[in-house]
Structure formats: C-alpha cells, structure tokens
C-alpha atoms as a PDB file:
ATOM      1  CA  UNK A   1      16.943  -5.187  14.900  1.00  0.00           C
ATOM      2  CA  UNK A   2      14.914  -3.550  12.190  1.00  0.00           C
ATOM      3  CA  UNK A   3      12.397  -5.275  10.313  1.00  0.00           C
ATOM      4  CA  UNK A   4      13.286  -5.513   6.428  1.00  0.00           C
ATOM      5  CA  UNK A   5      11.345  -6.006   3.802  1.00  0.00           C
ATOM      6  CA  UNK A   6      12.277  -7.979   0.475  1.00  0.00           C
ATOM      7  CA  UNK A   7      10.633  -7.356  -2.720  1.00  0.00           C
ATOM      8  CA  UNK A   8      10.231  -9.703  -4.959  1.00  0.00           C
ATOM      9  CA  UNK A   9       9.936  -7.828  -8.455  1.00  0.00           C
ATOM     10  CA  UNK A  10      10.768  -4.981  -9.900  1.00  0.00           C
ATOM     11  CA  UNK A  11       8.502  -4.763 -13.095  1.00  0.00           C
ATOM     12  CA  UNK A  12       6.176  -1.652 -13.100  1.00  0.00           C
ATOM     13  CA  UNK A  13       4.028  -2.079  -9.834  1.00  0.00           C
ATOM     14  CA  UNK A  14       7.894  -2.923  -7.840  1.00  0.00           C
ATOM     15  CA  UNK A  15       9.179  -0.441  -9.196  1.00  0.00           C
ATOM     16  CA  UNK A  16       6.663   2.464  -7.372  1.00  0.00           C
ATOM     17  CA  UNK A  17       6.172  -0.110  -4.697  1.00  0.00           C
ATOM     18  CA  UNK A  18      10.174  -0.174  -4.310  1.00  0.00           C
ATOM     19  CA  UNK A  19      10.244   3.894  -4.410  1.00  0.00           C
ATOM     20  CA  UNK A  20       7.598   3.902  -1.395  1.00  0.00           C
ATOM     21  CA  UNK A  21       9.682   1.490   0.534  1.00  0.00           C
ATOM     22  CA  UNK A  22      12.950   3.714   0.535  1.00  0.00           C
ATOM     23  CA  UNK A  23      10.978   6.910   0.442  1.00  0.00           C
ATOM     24  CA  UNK A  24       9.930   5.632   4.286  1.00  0.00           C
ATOM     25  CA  UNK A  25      13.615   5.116   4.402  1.00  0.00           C
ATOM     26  CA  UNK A  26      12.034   1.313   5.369  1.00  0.00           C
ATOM     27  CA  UNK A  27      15.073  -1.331   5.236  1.00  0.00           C
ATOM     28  CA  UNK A  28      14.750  -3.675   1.716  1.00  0.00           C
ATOM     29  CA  UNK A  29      16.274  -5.268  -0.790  1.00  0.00           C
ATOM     30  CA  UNK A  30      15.025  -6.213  -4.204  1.00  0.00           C
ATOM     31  CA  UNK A  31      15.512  -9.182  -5.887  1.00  0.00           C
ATOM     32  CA  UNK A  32      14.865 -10.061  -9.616  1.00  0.00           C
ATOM     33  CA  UNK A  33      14.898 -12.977 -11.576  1.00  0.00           C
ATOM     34  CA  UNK A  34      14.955 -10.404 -15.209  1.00  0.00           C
ATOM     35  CA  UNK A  35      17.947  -9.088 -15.941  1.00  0.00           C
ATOM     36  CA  UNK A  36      16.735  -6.188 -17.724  1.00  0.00           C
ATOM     37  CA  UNK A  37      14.918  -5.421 -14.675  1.00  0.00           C
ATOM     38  CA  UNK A  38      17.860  -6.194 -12.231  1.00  0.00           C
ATOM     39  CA  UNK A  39      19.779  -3.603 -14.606  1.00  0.00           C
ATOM     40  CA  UNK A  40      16.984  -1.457 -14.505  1.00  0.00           C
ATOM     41  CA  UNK A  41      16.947  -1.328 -10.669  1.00  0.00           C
ATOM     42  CA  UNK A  42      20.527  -0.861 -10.616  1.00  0.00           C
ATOM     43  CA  UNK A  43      20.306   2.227 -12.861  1.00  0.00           C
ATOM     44  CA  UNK A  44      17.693   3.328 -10.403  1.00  0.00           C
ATOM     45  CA  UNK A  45      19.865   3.134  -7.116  1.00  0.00           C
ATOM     46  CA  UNK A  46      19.369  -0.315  -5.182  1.00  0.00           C
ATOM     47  CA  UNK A  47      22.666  -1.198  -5.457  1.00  0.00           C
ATOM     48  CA  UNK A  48      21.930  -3.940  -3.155  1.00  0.00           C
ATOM     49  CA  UNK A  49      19.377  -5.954  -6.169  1.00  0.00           C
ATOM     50  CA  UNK A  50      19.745  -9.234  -6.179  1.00  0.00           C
ATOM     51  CA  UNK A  51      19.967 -11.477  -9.303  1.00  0.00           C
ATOM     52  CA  UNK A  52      18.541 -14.878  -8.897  1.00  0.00           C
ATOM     53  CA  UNK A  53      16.503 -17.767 -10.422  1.00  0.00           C
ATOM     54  CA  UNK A  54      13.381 -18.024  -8.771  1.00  0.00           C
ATOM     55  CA  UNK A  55      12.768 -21.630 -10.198  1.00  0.00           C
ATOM     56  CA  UNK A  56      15.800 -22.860  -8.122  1.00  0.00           C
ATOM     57  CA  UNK A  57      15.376 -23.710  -4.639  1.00  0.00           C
ATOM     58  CA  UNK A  58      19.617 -23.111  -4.138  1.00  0.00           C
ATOM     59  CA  UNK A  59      19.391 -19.552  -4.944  1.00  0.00           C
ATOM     60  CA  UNK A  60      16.700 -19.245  -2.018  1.00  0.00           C
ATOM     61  CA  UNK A  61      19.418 -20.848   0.484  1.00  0.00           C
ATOM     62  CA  UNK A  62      21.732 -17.504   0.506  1.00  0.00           C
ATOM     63  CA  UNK A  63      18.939 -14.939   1.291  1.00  0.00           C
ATOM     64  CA  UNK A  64      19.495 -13.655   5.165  1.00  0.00           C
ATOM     65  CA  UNK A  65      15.357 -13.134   5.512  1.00  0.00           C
ATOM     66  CA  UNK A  66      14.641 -13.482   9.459  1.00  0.00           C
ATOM     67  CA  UNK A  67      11.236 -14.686  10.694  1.00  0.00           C
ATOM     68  CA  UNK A  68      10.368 -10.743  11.585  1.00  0.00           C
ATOM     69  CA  UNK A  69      10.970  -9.592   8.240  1.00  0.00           C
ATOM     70  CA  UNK A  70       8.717  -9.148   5.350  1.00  0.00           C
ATOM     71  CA  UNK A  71       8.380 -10.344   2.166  1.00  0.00           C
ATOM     72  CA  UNK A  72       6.830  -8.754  -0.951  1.00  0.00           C
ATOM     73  CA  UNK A  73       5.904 -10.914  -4.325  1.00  0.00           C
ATOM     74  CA  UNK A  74       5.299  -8.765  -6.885  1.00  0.00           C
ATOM     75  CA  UNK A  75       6.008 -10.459 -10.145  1.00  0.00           C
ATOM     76  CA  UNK A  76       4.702  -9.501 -13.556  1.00  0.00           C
ATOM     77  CA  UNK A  77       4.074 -12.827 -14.117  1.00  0.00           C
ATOM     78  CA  UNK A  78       0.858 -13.938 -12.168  1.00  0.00           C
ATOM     79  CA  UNK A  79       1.709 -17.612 -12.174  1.00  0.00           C
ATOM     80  CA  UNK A  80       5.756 -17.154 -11.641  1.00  0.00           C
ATOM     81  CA  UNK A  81       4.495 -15.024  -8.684  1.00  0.00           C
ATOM     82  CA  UNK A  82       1.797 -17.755  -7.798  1.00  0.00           C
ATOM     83  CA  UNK A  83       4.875 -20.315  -7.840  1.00  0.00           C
ATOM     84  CA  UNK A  84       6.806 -17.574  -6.239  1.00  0.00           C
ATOM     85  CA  UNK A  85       4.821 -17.212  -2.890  1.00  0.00           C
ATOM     86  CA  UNK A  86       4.649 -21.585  -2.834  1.00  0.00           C
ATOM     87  CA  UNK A  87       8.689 -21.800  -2.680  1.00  0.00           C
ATOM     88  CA  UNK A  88       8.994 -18.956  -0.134  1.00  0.00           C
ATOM     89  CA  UNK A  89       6.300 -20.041   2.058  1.00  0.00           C
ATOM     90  CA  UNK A  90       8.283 -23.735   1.882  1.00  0.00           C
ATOM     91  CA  UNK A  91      11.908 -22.262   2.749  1.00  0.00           C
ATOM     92  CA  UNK A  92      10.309 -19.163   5.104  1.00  0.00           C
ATOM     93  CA  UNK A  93       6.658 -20.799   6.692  1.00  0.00           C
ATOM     94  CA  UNK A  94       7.106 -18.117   9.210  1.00  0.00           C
ATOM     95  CA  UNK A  95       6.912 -14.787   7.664  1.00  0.00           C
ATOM     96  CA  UNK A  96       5.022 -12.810   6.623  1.00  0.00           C
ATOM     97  CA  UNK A  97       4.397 -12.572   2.826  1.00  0.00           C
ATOM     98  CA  UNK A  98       2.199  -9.648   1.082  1.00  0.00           C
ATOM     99  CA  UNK A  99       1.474 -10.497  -2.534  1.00  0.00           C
ATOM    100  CA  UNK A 100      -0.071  -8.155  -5.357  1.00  0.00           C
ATOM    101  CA  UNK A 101      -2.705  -9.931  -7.420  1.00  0.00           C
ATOM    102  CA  UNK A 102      -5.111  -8.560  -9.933  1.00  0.00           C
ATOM    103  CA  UNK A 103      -7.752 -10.859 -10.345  1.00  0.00           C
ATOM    104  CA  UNK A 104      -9.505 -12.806  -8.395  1.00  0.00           C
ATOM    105  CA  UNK A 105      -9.139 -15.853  -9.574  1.00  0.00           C
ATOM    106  CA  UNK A 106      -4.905 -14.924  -8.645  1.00  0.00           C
ATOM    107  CA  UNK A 107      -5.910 -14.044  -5.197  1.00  0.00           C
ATOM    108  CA  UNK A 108      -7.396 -17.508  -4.382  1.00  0.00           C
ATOM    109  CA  UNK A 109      -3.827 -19.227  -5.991  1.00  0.00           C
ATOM    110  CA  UNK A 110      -2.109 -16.728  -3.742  1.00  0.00           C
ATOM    111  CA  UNK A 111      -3.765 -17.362  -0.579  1.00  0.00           C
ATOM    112  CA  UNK A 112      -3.415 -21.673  -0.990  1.00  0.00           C
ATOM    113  CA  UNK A 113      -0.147 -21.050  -1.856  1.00  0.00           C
ATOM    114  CA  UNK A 114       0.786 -19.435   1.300  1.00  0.00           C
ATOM    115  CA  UNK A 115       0.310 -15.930   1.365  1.00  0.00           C
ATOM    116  CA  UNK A 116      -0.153 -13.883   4.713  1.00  0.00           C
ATOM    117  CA  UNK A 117      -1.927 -11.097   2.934  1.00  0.00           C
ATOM    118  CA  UNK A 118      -2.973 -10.802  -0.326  1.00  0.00           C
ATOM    119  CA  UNK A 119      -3.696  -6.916  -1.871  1.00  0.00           C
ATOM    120  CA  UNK A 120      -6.316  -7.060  -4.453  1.00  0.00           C
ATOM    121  CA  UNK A 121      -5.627  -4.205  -6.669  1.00  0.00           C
ATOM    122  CA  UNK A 122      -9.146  -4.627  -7.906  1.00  0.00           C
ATOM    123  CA  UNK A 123     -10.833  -4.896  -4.995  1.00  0.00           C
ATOM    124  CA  UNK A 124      -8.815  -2.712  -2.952  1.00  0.00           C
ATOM    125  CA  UNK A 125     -10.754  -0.472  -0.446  1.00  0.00           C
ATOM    126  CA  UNK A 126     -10.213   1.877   2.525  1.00  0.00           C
ATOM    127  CA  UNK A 127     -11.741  -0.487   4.640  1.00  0.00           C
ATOM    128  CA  UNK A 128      -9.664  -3.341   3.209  1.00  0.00           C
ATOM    129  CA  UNK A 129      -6.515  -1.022   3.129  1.00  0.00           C
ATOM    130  CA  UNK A 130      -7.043  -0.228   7.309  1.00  0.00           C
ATOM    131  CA  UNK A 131      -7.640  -3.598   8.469  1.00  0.00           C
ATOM    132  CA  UNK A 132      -4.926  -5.377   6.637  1.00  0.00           C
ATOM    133  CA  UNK A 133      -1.859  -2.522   7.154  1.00  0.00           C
ATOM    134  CA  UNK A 134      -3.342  -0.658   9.854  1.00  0.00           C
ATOM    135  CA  UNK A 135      -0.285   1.744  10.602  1.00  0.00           C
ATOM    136  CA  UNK A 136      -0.161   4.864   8.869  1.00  0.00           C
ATOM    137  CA  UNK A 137       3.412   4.215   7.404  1.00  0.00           C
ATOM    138  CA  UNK A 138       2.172   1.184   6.173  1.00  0.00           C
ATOM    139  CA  UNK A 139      -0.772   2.552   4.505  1.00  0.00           C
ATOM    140  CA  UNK A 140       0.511   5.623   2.775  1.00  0.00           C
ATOM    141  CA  UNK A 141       3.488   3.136   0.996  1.00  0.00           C
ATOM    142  CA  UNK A 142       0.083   1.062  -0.580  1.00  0.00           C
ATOM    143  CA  UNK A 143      -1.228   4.493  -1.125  1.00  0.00           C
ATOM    144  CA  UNK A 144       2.361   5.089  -2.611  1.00  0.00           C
ATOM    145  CA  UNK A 145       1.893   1.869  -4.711  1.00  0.00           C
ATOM    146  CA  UNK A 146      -1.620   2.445  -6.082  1.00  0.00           C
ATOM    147  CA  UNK A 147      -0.444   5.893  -7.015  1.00  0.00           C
ATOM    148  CA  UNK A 148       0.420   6.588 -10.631  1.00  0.00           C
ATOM    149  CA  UNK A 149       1.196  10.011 -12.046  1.00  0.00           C
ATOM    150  CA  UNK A 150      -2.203  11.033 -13.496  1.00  0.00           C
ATOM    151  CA  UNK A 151      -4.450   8.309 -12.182  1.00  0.00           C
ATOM    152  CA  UNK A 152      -6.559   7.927  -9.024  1.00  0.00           C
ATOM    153  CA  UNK A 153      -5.927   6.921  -5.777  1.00  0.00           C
ATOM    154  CA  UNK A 154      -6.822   6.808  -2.216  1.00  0.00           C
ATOM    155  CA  UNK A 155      -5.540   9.307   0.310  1.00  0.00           C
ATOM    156  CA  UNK A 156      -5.217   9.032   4.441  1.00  0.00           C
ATOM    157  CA  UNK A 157      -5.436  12.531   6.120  1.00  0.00           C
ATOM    158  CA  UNK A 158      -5.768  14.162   9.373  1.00  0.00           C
ATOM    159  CA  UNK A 159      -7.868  17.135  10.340  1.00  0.00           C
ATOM    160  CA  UNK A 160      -5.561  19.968  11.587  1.00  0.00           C
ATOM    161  CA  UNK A 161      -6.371  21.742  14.244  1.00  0.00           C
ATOM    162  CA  UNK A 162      -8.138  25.061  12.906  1.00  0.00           C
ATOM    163  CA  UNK A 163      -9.361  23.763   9.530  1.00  0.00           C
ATOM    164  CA  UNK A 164     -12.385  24.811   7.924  1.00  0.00           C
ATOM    165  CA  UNK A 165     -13.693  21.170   8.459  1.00  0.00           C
ATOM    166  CA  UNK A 166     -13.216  21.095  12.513  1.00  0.00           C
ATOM    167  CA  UNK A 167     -16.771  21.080  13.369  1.00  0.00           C
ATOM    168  CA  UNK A 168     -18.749  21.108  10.795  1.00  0.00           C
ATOM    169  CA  UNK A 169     -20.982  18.258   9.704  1.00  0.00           C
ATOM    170  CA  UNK A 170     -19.673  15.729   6.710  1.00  0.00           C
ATOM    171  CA  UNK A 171     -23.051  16.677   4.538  1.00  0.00           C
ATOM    172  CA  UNK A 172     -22.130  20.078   4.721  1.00  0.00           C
ATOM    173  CA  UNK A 173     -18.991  20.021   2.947  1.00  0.00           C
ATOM    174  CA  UNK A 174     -18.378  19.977  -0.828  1.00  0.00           C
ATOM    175  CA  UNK A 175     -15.731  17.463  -1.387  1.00  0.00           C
ATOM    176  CA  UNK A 176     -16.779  16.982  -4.700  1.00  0.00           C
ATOM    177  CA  UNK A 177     -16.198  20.829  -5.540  1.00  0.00           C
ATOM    178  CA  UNK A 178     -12.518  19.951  -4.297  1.00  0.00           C
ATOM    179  CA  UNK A 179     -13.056  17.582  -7.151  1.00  0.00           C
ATOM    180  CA  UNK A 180     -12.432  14.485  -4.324  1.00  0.00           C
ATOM    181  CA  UNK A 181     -14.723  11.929  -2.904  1.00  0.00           C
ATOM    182  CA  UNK A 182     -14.459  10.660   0.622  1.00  0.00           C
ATOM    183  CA  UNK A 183     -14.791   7.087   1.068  1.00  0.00           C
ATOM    184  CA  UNK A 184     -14.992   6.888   4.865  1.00  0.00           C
ATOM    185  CA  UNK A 185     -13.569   8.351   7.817  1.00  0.00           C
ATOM    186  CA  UNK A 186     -11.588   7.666  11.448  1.00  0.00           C
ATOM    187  CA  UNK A 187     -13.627   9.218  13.787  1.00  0.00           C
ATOM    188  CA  UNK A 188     -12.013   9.612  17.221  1.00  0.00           C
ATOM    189  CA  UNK A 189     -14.776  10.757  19.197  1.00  0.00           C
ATOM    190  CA  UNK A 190     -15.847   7.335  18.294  1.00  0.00           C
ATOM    191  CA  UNK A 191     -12.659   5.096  18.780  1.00  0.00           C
ATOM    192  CA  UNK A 192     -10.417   3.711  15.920  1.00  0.00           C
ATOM    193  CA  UNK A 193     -12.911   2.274  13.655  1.00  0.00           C
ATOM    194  CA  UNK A 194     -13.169   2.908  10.171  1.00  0.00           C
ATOM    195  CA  UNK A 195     -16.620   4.139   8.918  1.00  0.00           C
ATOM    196  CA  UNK A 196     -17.720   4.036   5.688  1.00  0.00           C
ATOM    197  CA  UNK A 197     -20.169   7.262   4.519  1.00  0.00           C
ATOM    198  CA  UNK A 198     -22.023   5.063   2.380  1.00  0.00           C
ATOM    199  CA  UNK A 199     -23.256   4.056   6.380  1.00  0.00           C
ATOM    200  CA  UNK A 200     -25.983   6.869   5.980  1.00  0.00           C
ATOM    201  CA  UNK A 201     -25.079   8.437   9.510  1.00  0.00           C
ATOM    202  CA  UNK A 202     -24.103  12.298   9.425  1.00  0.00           C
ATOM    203  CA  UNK A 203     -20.456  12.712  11.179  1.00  0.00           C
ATOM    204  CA  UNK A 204     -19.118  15.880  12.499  1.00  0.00           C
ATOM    205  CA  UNK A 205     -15.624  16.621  11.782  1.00  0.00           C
ATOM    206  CA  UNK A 206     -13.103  17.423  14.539  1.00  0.00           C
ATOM    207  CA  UNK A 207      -9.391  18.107  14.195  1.00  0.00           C
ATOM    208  CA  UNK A 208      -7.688  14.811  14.632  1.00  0.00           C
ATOM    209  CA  UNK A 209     -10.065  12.896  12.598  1.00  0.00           C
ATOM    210  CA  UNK A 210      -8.771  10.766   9.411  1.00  0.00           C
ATOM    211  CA  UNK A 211     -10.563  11.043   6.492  1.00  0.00           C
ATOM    212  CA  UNK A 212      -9.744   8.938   3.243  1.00  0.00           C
ATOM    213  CA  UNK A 213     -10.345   9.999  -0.364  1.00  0.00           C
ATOM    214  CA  UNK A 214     -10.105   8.912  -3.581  1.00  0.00           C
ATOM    215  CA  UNK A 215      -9.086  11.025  -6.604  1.00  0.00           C
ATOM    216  CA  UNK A 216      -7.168  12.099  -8.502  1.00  0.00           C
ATOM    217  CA  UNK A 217      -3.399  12.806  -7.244  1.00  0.00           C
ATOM    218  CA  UNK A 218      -2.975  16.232  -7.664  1.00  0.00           C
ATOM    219  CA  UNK A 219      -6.794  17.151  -6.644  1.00  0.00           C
ATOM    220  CA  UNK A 220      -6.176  15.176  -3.734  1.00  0.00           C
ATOM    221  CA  UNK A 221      -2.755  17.227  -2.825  1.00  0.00           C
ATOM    222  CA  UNK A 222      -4.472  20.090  -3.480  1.00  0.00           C
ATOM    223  CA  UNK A 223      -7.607  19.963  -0.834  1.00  0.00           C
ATOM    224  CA  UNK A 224      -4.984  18.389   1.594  1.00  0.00           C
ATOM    225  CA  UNK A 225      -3.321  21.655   1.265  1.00  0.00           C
ATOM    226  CA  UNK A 226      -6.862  23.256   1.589  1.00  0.00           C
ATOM    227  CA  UNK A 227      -7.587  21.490   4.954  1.00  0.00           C
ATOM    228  CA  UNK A 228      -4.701  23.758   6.620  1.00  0.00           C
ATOM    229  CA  UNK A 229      -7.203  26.931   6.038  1.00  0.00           C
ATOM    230  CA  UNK A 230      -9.495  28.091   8.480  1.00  0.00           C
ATOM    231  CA  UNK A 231     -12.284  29.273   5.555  1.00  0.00           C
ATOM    232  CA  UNK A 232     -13.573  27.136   2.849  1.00  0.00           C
END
C-alpha cells in the first residue's frame, strides 16, 4: 500500500506545497477548514478536498489516515495550526506529522504539541533540508515548496558524467558568474555526508556528486542546464 500524504491547508504555502505533492504524482488529499480555500482547491483540481472543522474532534473520526501515512499542517493561521498538530497528534500519536512554521517562537509550540518534524522556513538550510527528508523526492517537493516564481531557493543537483565540473576543484569554478551560490555539496568519494563549503576544505568535483545552490529560480535552471556541457 502506498504511503499518502494529507495536507492540512491550502492557503498560499499549501497551495505550491500541494502542486509539489501531485507533481511527484505522490498520493494526497487536502483538507480545509476555509471555504474559500476548499473552493479554491477545487477550482484548482483536487477534487478529492475535504471540507471540515478543525475545532471539532467528530470531523477527525471520518479521515482514513493509516499509521504509514503522512501528515502535513500547513495553516495560515500559526496558532489554528499550533492547535492543529495537538488534535492530530491526540487522534493519530503514530504518524508522522511535518508542520511549516515561521518563527521560532511557532516551532517550539509545534514541536510540544506533537510534531515529528518541524520545517523552519526561516531557518531552513541544506544541511537541515538533508537530514530531515533525506530522499531526493522528498527534498526537491520542499525545494518545490520554498520555490516562488521570482524569489530564491535552494537547488539539489547531480554532476553528469562529462560536465565541465567533473574534475575540477570547487575554488576553481565561478558559481557566482552563473549568478548561483553553492551552499554545500554530496561528495561520494567521501560517502553520503553533506558538507558545507563554508568547511574551508577544497573539494574536487566528480560526476555523481550533488551539489546544492541557492538562487534565484531561473539562474539556478539555467547553470543546471550548463552542467550538461563539457566547456565552461
């Protein structure tokens, strides 16, 4: 049986974070307690919203959410989300719940009221992003959700074989004339651990490395698209 995942929200960070989820074709539902964003949803596609009160412990009774599933709170409202996360981690103490806070005073509610994870939008780093999702899928659909049209945001990718960057050192390359900055990197020769550059050791690059990024989203599609060349 395949994992779902049940999002909690649909305001403006559900609504990308909803997009990622069916964009890896990943199982969900979404479930609002707004109407104007249940109709809003609707409009979008997910058929399958769900309309409840969040404040009433019945409406909780009818959702099929099995012990392997996830949950996502992701209200606009940081204490109805607070509350949120305390009733589901009463009627479901066994799975998993991710919840979106943006301060860190939320993130401390969050985490007493029963959270599994909590993503710090504020705080949020590739370190923090690896450790916490650590599959790829996973990662690119916070990637996904940090994402916003003309903003910045951090990027996963893999060396290809025969790309300019397969050998050469990281202090030789110009990320920033790419107009990206790389935060840290996978490096297999040296297992699965993330490093960060700010480390102070010199990496070489080999193909089948991961390197993350932060910038802007089309600068960062852009030297992704770059990577594929053999010559800088």
């Amino acid at each position: 049986m395949k994992k779902k995942a049940f999002l909690f929200g649909y305001g403006g960070d559900g609504r990308t974070l909803a997009q990622s989820l069916k964009a890896e074709k990943m199982h969900s539902q979404v479930i609002e307690s707004s109407e104007e964003n249940y109709n809003r949803a609707i409009e979008d596609g997910y058929t399958n919203t769900l309309l409840v009160d969040v404040t009433k412990d019945e409406d909780f009774e009818h959702l099929d959410i099995s012990e392997d599933d996830y949950i996502i709170c992701v209200m606009d409202d940081e204490h109805l989300n607070v509350f949120l996360t305390l009733t589901l981690h009463a009627f479901f103490p066994k799975v998993t719940i991710i919840a979106i806070s943006d301060s860190i005073h939320a993130s401390q509610k969050l985490k007493m009221a029963g959270a599994s994870r909590v993503i710090d939008l504020y705080q949020v780093s590739a370190n923090r992003i690896h450790n916490i999702l650590k599959k790829p899928v996973a990662t690119k659909l916070l990637d996904d959700f940090l994402s916003r049209d003309d903003g910045i945001t951090l990027r996963e990718m893999i060396i290809p074989d025969k790309s300019f960057l397969d050998a050469k050192m990281v202090d030789d390359v110009d990320f920033q004339g790419f107009g990206v900055l790389l935060v840290g990197m996978i490096d297999v020769e040296l297992g699965q651990k993330f490093i960060f550059v700010t480390y102070g050791t010199s990496h070489k690059l080999d193909s089948g490395d991961t390197l993350v990024c932060i910038g802007e989203k089309k600068d960062l599609e852009k030297f992704e698209a770059h990577m594929y060349r053999s010559e800088a």
